[in-house]
PDB file of N, CA and C in Angstrom:
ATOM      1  N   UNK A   1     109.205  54.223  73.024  1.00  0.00           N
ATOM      2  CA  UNK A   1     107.935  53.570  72.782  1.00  0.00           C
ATOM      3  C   UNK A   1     108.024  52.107  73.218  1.00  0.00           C
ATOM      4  N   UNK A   2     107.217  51.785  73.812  1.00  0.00           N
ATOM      5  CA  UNK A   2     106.893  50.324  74.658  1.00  0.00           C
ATOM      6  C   UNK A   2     106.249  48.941  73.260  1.00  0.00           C
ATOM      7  N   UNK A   3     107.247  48.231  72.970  1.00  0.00           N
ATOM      8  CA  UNK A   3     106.828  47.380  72.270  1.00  0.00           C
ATOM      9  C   UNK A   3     105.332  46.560  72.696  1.00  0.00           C
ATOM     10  N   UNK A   4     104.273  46.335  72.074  1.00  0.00           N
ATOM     11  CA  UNK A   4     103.489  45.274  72.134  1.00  0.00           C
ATOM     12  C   UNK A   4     103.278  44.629  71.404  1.00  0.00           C
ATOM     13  N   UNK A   5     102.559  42.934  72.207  1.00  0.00           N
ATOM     14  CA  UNK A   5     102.828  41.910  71.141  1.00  0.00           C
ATOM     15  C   UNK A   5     101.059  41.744  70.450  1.00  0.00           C
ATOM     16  N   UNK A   6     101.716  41.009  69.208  1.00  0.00           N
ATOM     17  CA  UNK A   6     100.373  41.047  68.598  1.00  0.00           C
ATOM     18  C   UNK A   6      99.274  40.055  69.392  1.00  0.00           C
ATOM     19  N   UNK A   7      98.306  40.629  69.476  1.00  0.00           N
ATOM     20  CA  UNK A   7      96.860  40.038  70.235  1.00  0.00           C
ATOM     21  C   UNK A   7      96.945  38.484  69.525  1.00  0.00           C
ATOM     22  N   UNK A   8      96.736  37.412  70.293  1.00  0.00           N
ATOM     23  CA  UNK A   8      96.316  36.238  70.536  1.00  0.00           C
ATOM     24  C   UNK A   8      95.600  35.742  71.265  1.00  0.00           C
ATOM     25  N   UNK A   9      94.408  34.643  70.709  1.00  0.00           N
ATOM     26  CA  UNK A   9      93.663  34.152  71.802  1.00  0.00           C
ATOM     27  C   UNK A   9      93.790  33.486  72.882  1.00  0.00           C
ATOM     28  N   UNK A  10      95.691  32.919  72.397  1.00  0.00           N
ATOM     29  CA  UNK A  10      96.032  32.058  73.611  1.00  0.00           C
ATOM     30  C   UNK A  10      96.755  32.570  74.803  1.00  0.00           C
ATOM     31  N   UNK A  11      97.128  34.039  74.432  1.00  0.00           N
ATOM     32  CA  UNK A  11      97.614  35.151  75.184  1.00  0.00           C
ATOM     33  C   UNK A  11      97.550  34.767  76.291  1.00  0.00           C
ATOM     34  N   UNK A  12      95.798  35.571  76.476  1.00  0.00           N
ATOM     35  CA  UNK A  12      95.073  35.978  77.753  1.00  0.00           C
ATOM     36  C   UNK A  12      95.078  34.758  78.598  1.00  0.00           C
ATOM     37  N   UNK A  13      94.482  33.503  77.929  1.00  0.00           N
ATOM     38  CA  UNK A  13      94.486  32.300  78.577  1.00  0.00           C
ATOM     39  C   UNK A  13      95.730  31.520  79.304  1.00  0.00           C
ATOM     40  N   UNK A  14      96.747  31.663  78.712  1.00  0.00           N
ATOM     41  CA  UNK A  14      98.206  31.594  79.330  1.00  0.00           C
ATOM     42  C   UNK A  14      98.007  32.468  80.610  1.00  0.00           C
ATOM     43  N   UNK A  15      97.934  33.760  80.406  1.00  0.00           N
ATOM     44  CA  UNK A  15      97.608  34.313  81.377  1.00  0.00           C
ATOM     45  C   UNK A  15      97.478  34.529  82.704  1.00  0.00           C
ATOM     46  N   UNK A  16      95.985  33.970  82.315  1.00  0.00           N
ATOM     47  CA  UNK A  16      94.662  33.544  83.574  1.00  0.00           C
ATOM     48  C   UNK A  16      95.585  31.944  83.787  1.00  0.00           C
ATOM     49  N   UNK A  17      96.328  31.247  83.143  1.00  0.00           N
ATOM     50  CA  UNK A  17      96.469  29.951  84.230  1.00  0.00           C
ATOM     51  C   UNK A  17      97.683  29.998  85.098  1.00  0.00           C
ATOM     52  N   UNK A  18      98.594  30.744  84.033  1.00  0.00           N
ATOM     53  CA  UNK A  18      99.344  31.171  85.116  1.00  0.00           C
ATOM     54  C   UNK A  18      99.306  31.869  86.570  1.00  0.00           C
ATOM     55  N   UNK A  19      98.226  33.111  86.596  1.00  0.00           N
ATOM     56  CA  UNK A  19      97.781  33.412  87.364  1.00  0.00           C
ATOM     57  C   UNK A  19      97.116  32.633  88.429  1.00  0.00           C
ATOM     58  N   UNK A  20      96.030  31.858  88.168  1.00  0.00           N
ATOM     59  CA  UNK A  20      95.326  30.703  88.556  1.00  0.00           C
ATOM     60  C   UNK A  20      96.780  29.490  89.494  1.00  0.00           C
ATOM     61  N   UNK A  21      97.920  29.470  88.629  1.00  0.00           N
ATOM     62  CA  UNK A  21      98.171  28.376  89.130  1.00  0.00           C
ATOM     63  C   UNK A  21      99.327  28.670  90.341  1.00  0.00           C
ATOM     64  N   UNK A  22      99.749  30.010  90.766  1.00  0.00           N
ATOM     65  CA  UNK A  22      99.955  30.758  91.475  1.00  0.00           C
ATOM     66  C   UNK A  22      99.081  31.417  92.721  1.00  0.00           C
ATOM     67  N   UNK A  23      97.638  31.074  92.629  1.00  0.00           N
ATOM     68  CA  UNK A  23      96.682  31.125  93.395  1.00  0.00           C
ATOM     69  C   UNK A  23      96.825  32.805  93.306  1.00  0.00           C
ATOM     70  N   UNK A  24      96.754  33.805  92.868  1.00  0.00           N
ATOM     71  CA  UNK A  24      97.091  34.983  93.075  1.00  0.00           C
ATOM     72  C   UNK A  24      95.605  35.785  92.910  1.00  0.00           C
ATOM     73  N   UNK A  25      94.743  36.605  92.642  1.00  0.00           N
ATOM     74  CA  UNK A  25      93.645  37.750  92.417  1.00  0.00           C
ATOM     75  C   UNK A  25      94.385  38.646  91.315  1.00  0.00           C
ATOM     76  N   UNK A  26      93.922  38.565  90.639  1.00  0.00           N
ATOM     77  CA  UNK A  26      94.203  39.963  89.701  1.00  0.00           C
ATOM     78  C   UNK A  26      94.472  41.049  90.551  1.00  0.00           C
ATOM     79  N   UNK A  27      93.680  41.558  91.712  1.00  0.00           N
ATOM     80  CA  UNK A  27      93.699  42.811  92.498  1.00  0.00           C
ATOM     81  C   UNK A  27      95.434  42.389  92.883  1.00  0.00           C
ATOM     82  N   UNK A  28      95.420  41.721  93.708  1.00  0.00           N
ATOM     83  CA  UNK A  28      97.069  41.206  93.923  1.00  0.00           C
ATOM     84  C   UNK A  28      97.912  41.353  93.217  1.00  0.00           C
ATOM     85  N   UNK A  29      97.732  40.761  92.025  1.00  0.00           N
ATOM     86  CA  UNK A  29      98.551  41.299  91.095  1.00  0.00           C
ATOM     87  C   UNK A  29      99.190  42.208  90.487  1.00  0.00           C
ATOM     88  N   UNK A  30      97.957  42.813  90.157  1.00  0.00           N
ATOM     89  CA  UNK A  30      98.169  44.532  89.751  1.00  0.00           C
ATOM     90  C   UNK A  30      98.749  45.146  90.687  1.00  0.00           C
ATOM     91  N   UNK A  31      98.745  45.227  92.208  1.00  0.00           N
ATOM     92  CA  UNK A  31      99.687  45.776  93.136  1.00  0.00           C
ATOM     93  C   UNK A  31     100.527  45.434  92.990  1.00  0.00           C
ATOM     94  N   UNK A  32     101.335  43.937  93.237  1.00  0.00           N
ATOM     95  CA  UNK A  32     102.626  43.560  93.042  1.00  0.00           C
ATOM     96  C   UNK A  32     103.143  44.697  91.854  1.00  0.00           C
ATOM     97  N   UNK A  33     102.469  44.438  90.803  1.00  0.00           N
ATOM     98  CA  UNK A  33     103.246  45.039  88.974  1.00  0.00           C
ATOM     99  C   UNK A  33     103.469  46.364  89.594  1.00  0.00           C
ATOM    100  N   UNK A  34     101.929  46.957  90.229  1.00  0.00           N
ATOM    101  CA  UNK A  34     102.223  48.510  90.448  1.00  0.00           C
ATOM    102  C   UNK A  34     103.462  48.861  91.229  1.00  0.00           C
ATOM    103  N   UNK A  35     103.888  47.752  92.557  1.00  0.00           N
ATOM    104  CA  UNK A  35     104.615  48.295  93.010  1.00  0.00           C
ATOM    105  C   UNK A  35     106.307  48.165  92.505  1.00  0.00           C
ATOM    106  N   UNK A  36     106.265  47.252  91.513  1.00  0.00           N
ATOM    107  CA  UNK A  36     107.215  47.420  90.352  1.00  0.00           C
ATOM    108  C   UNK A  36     107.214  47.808  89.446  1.00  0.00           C
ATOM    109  N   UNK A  37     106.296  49.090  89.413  1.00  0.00           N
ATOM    110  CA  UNK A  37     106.356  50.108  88.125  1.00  0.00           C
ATOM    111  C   UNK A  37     105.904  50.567  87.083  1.00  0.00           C
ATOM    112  N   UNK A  38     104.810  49.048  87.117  1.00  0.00           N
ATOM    113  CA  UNK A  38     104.145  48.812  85.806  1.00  0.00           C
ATOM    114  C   UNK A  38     102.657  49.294  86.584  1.00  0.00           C
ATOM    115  N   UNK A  39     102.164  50.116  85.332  1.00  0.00           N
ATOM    116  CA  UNK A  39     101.137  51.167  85.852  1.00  0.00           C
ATOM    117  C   UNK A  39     100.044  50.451  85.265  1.00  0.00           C
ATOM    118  N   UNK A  40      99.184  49.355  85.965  1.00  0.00           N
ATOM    119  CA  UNK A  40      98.545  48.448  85.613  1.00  0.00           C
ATOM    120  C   UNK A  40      97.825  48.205  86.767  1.00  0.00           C
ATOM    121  N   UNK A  41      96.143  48.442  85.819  1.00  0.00           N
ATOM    122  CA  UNK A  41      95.097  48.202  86.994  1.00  0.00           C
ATOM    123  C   UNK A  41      94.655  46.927  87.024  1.00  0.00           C
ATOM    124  N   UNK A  42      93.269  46.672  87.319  1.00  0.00           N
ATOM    125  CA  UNK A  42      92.886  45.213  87.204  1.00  0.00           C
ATOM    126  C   UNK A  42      91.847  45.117  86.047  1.00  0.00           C
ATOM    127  N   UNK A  43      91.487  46.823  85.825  1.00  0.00           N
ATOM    128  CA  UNK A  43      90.593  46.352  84.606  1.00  0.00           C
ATOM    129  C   UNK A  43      91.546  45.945  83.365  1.00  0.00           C
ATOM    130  N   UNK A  44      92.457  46.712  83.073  1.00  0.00           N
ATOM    131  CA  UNK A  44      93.757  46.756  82.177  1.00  0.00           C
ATOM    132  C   UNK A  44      93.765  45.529  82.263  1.00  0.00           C
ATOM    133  N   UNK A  45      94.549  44.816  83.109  1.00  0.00           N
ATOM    134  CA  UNK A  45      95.188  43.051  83.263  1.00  0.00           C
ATOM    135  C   UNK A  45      93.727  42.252  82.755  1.00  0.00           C
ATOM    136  N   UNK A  46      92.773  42.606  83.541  1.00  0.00           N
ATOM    137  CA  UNK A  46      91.486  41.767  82.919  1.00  0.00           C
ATOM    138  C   UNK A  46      91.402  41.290  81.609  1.00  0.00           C
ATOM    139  N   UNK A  47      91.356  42.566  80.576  1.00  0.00           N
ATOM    140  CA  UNK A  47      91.031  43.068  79.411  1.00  0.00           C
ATOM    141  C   UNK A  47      92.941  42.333  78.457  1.00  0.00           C
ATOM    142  N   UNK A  48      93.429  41.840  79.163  1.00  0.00           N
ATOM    143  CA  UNK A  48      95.002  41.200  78.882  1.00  0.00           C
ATOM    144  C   UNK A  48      94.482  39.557  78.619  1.00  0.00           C
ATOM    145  N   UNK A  49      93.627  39.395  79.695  1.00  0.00           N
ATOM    146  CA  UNK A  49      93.487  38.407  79.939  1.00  0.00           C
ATOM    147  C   UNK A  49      92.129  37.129  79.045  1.00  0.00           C
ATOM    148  N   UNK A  50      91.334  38.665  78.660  1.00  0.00           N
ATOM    149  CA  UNK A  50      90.268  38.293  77.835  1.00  0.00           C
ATOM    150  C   UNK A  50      90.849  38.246  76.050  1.00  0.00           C
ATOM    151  N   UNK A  51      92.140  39.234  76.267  1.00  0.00           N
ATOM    152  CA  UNK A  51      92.421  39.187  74.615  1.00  0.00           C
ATOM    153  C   UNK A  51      91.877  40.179  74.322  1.00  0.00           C
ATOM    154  N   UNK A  52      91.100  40.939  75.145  1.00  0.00           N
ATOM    155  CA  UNK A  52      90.786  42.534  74.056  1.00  0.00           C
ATOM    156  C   UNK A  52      92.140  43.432  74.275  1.00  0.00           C
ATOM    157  N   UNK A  53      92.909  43.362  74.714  1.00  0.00           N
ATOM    158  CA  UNK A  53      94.399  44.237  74.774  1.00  0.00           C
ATOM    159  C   UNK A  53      95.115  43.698  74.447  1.00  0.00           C
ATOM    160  N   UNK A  54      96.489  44.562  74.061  1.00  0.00           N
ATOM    161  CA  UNK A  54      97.626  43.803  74.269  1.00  0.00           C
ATOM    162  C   UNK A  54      98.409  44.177  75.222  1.00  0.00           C
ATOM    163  N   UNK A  55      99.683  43.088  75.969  1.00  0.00           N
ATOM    164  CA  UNK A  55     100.053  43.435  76.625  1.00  0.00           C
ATOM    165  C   UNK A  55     101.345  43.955  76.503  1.00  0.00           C
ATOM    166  N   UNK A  56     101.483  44.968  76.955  1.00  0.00           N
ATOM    167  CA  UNK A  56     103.473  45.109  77.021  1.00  0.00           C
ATOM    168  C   UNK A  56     104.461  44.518  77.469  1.00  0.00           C
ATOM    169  N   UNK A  57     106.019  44.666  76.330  1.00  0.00           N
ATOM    170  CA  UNK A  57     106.519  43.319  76.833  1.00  0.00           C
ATOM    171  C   UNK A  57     106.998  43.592  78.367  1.00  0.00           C
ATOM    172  N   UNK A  58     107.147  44.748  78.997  1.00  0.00           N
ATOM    173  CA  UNK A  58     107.721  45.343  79.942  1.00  0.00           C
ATOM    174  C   UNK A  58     106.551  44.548  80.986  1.00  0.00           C
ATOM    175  N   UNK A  59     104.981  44.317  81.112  1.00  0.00           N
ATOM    176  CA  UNK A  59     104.861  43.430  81.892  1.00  0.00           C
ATOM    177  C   UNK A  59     104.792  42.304  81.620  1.00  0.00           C
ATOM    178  N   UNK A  60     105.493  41.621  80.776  1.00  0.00           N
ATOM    179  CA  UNK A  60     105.740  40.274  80.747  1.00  0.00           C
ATOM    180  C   UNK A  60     107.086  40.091  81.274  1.00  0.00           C
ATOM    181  N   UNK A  61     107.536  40.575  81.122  1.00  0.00           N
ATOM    182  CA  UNK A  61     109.212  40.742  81.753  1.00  0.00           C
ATOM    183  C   UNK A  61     108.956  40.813  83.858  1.00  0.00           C
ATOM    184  N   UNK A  62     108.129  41.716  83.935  1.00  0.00           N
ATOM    185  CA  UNK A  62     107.508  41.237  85.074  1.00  0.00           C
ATOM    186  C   UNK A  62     106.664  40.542  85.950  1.00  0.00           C
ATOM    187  N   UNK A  63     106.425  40.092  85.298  1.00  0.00           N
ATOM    188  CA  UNK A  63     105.037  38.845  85.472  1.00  0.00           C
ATOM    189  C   UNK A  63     106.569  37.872  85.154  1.00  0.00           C
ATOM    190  N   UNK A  64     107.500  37.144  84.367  1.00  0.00           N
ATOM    191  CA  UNK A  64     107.822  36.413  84.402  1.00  0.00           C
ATOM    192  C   UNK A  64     108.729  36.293  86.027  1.00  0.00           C
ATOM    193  N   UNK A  65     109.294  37.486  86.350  1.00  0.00           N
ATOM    194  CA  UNK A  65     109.666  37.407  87.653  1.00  0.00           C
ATOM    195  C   UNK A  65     108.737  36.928  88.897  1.00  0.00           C
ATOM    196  N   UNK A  66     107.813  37.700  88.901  1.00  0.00           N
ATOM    197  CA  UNK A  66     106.933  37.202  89.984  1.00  0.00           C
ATOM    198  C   UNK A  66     106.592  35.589  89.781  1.00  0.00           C
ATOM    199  N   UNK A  67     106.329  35.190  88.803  1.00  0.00           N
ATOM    200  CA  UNK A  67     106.203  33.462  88.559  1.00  0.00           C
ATOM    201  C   UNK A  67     106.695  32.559  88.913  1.00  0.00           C
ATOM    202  N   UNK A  68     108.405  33.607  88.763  1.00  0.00           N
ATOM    203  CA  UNK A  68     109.454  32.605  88.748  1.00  0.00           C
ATOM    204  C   UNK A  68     109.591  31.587  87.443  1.00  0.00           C
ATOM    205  N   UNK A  69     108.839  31.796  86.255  1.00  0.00           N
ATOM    206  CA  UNK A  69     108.614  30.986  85.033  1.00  0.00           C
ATOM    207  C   UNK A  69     109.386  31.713  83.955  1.00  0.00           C
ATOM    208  N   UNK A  70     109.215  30.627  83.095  1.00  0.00           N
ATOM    209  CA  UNK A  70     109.974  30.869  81.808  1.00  0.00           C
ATOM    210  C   UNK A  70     109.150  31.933  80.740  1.00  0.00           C
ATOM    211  N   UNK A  71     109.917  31.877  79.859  1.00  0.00           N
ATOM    212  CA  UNK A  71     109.048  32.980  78.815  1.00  0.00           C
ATOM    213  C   UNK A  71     108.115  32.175  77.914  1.00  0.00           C
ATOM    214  N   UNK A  72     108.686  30.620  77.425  1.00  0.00           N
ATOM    215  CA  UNK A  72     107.819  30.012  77.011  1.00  0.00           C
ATOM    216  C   UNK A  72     106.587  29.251  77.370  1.00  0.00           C
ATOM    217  N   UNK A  73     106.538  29.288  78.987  1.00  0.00           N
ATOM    218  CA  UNK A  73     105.033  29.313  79.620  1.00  0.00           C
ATOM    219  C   UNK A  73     104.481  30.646  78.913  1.00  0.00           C
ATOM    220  N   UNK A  74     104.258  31.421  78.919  1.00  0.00           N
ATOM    221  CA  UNK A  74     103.350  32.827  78.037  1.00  0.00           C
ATOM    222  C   UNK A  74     102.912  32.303  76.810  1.00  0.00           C
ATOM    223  N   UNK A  75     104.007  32.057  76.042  1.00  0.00           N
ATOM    224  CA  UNK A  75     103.720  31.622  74.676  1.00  0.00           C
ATOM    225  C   UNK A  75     103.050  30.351  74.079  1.00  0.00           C
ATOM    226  N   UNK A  76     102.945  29.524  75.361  1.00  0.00           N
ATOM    227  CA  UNK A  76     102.503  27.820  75.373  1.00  0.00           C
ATOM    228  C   UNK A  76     101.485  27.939  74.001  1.00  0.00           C
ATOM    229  N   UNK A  77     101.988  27.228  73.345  1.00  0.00           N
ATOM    230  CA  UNK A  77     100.284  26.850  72.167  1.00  0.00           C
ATOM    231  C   UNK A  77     100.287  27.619  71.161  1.00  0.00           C
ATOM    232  N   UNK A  78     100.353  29.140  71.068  1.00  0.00           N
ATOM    233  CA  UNK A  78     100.943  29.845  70.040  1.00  0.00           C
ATOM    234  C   UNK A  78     101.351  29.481  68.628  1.00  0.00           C
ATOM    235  N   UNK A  79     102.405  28.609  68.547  1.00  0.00           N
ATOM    236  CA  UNK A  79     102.757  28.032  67.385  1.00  0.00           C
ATOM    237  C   UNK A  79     101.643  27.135  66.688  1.00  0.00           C
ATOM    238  N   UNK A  80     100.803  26.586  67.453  1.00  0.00           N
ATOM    239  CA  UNK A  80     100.034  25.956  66.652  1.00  0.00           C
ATOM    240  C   UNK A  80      98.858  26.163  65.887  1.00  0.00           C
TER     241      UNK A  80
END
């Protein structure tokens, strides 16, 4: 069973800037993940990104590769 983390509002928004600051498309994205395994569309990632899902840690583990970023970029703000 695939751990997920509990829904936060600052989740999705981490997210989208990471994404954003990578210049990337969600559509892009979701290919990259797909073609590493992670069976992730763009409505899925969207719906990650808005905070109505949660995400698995298995694509955060990949998303941190493609970034090249740390784990505590994801979590930015969280604590507070």
């Amino acid at each position: 069973m695939e751990q997920k983390l509990r829904r936060d509002r600052f989740m999705g928004e981490n997210l989208r800037v990471l994404r954003d600051k990578h210049g990337i498309s969600q559509e892009k994205l979701c290919a990259e993940l797909q073609r590493r395994g992670c069976d992730i569309g763009r409505t899925t990632y969207a719906k990650y990104e808005s905070g109505e899902l949660n995400i698995k840690i298995s694509v955060i583990i990949e998303l941190k590769k493609i970034y090249g970023c740390t784990y505590d970029e994801f979590f930015d703000g969280l604590d507070n």
